[in-house]
C-alpha atoms as a PDB file:
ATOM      1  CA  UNK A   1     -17.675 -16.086 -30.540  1.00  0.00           C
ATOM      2  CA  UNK A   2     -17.326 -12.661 -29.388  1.00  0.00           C
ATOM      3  CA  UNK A   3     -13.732 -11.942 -28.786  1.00  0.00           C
ATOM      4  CA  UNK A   4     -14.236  -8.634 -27.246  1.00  0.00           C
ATOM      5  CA  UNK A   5     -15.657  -9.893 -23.685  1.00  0.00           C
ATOM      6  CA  UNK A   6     -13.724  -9.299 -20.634  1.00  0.00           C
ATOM      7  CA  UNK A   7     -12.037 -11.408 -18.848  1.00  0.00           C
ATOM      8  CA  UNK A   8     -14.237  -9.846 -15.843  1.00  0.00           C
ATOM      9  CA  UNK A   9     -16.707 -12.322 -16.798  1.00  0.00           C
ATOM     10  CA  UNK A  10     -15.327 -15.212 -15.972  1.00  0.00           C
ATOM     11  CA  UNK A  11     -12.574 -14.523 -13.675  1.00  0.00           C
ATOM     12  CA  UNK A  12     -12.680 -15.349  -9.979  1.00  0.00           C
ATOM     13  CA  UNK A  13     -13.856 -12.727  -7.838  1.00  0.00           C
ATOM     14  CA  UNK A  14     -13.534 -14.233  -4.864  1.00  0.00           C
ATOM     15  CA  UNK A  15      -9.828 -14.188  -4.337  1.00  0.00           C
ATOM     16  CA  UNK A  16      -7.852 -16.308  -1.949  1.00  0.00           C
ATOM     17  CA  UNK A  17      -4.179 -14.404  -1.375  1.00  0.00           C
ATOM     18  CA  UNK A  18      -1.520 -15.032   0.683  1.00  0.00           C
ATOM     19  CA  UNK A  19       0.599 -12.206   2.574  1.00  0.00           C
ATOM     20  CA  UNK A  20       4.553 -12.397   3.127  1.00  0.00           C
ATOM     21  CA  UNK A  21       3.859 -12.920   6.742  1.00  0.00           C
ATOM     22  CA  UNK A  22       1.891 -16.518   5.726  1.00  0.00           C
ATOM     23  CA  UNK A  23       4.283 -18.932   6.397  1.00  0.00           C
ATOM     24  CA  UNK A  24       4.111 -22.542   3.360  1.00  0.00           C
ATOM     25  CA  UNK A  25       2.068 -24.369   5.516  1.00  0.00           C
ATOM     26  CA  UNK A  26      -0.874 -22.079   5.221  1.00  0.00           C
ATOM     27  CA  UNK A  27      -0.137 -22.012   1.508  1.00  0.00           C
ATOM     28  CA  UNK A  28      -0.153 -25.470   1.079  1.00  0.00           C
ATOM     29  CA  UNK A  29      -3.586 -25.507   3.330  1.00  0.00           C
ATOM     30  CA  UNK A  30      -5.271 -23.209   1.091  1.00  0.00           C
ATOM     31  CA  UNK A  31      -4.095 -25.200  -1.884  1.00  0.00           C
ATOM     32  CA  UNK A  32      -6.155 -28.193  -0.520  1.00  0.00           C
ATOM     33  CA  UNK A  33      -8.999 -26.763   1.180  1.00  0.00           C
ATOM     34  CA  UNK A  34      -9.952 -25.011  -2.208  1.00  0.00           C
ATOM     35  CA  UNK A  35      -8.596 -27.135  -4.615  1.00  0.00           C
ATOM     36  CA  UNK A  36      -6.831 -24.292  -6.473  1.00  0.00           C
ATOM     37  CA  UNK A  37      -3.108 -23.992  -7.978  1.00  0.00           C
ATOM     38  CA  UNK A  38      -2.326 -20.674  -8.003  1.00  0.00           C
ATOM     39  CA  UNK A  39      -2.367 -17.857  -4.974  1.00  0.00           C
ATOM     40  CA  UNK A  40      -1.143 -14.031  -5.512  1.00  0.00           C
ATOM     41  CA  UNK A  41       0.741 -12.857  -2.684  1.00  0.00           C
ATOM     42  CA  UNK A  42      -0.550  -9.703  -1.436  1.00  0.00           C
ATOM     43  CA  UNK A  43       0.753  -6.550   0.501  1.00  0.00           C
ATOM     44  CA  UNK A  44      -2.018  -4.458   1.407  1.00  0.00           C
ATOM     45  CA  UNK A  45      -4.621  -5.525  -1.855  1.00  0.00           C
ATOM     46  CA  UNK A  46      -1.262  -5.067  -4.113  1.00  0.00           C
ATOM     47  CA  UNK A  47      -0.190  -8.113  -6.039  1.00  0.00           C
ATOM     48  CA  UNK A  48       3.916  -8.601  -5.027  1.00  0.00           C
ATOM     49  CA  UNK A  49       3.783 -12.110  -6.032  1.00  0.00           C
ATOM     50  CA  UNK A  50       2.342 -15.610  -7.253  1.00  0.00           C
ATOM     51  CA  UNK A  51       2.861 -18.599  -5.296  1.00  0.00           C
ATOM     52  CA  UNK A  52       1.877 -21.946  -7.359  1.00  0.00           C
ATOM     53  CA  UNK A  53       1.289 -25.129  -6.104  1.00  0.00           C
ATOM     54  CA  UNK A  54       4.360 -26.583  -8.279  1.00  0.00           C
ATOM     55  CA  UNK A  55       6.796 -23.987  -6.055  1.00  0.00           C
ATOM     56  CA  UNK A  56       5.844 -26.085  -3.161  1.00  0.00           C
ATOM     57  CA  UNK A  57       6.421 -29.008  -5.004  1.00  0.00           C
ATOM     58  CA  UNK A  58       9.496 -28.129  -5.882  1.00  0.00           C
ATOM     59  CA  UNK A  59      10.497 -28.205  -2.557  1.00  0.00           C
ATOM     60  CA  UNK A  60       8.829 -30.463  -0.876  1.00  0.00           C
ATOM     61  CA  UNK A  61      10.225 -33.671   0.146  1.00  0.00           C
ATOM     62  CA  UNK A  62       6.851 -35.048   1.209  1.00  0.00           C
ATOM     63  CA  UNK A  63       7.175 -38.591   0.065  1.00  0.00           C
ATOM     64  CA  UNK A  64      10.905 -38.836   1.600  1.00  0.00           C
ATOM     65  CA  UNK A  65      10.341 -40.264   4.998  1.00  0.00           C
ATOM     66  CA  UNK A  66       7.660 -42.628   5.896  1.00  0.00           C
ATOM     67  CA  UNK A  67       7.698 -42.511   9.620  1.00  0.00           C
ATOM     68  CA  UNK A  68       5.739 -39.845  11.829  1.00  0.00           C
ATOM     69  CA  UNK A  69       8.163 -37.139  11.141  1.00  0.00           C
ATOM     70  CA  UNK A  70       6.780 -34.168   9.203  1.00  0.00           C
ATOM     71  CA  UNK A  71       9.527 -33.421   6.430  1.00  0.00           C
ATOM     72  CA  UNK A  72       6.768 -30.743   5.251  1.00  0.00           C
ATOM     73  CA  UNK A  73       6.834 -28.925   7.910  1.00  0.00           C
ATOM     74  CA  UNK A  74      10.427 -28.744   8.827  1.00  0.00           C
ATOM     75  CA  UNK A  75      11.003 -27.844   4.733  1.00  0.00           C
ATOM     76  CA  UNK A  76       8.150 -25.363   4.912  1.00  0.00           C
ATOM     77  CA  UNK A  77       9.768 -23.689   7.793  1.00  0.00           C
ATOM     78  CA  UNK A  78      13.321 -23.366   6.004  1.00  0.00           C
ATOM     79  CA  UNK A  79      11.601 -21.026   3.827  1.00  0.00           C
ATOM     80  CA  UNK A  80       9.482 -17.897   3.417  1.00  0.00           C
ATOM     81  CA  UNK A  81       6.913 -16.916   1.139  1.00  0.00           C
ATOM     82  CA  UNK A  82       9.088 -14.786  -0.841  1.00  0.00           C
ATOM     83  CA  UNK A  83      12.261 -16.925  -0.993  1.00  0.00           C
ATOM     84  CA  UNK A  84       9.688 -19.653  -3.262  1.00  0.00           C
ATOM     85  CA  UNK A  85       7.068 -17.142  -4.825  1.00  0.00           C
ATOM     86  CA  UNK A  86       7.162 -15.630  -8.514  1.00  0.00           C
ATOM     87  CA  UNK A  87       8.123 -12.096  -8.076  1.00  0.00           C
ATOM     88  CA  UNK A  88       7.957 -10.420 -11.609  1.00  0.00           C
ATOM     89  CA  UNK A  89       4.114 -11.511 -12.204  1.00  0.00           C
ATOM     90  CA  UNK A  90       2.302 -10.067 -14.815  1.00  0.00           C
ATOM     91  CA  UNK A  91      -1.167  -9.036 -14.268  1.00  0.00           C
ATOM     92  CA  UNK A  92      -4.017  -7.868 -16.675  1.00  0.00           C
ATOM     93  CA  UNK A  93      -6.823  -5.307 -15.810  1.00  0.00           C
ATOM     94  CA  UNK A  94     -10.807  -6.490 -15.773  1.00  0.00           C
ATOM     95  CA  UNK A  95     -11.297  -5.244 -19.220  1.00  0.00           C
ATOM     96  CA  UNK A  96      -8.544  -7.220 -20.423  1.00  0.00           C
ATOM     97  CA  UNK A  97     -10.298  -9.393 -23.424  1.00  0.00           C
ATOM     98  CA  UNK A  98     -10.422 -13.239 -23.117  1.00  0.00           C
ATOM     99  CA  UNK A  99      -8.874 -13.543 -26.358  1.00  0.00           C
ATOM    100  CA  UNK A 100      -5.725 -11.097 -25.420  1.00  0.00           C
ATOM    101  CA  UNK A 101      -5.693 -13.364 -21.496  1.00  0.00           C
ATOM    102  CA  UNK A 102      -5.763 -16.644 -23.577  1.00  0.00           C
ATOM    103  CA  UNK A 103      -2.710 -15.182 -25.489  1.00  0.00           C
ATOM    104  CA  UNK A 104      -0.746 -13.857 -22.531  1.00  0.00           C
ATOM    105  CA  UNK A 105      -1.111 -17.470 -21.179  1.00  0.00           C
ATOM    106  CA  UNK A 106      -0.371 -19.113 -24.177  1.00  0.00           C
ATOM    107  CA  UNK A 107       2.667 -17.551 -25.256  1.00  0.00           C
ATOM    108  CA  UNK A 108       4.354 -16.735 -21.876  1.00  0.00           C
ATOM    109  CA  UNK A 109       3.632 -20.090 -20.313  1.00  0.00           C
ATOM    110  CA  UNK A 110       1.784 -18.971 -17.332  1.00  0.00           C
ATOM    111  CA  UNK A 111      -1.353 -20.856 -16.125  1.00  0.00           C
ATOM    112  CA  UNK A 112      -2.838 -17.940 -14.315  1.00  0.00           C
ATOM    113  CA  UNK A 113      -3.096 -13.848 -14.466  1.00  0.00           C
ATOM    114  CA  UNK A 114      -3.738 -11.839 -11.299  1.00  0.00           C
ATOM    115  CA  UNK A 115      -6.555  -9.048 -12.400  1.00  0.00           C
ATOM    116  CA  UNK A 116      -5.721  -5.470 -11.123  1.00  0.00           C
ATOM    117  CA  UNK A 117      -7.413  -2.295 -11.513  1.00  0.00           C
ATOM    118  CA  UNK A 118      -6.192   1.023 -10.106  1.00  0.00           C
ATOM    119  CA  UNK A 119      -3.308  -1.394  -8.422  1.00  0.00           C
ATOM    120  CA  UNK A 120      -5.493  -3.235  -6.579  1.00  0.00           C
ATOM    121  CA  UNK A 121      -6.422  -7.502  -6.887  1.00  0.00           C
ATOM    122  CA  UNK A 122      -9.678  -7.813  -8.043  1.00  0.00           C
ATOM    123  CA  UNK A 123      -9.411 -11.262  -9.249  1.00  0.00           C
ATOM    124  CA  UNK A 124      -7.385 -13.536 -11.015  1.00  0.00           C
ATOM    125  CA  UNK A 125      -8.176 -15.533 -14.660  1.00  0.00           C
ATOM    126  CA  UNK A 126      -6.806 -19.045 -14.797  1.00  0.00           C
ATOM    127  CA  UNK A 127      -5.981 -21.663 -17.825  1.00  0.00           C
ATOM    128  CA  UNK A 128      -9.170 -23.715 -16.217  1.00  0.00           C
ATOM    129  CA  UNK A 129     -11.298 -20.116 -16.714  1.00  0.00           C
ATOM    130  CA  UNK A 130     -10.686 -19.935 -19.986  1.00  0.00           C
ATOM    131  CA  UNK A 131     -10.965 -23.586 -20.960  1.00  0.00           C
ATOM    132  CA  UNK A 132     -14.455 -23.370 -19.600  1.00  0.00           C
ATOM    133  CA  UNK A 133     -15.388 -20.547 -21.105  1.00  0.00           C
ATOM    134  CA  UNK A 134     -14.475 -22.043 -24.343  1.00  0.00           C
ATOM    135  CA  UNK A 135     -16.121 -25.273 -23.816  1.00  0.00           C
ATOM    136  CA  UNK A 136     -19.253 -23.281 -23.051  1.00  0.00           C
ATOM    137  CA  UNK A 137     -18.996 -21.626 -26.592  1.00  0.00           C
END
């Protein structure tokens, strides 16, 4: 195994951000329509956060009322995405090995990396990436 590639290779390019306008309810839509866990939040290309799907989780009282009234939305509306994102996220650049992703992940607990280059999101590198990169080898 070569542990020199990129994470460029396998990280996906096709990036699906959030800005601090969004309001949780797009968030959350976005976490369904494309099955994904993890969204950076964006001002102008520039990564200022990372919203998970656990934030929303975390405040979320979904499963609290079983008549027609949306909790979600009146929860979702008590907050903004920057009250619930991560704002100290750490990002890697393209050329960033797998092997030195796979340890940022490992030892800091995170399950995704936003990818920057000259400040700007290219992608983003996630625990699944790597797994299946791994599998593949």
């Amino acid at each position: 195994m070569n542990k020199q590639i990129p994470v460029s290779t396998i990280m996906s390019k096709n990036i699906i951000a959030l800005t601090r306008t969004d309001n949780l309810e797009r968030a959350e839509m976005l976490f369904n329509k494309y099955r994904i866990k993890h969204i950076p939040v964006v001002s102008r290309d520039v990564v200022i956060g990372m919203l998970s799907y656990s934030d929303l989780l975390k405040i979320s009282l979904a499963d609290a009322a079983q008549d027609d009234y949306n909790v979600n939305a009146v929860v979702y509306n008590a907050f903004t995405i920057e009250q619930v994102m991560t704002k100290d996220v750490e990002t890697i650049d393209s050329q960033t090995t797998i092997t030195q992703a796979t340890q940022i992940l490992a030892n800091r607990g995170f399950h995704a990396l936003p990818v920057v280059d000259n400040g700007i999101l290219t992608g983003i590198v996630t625990t699944t990436d790597l797994l299946q990169y791994y599998l593949k080898q």
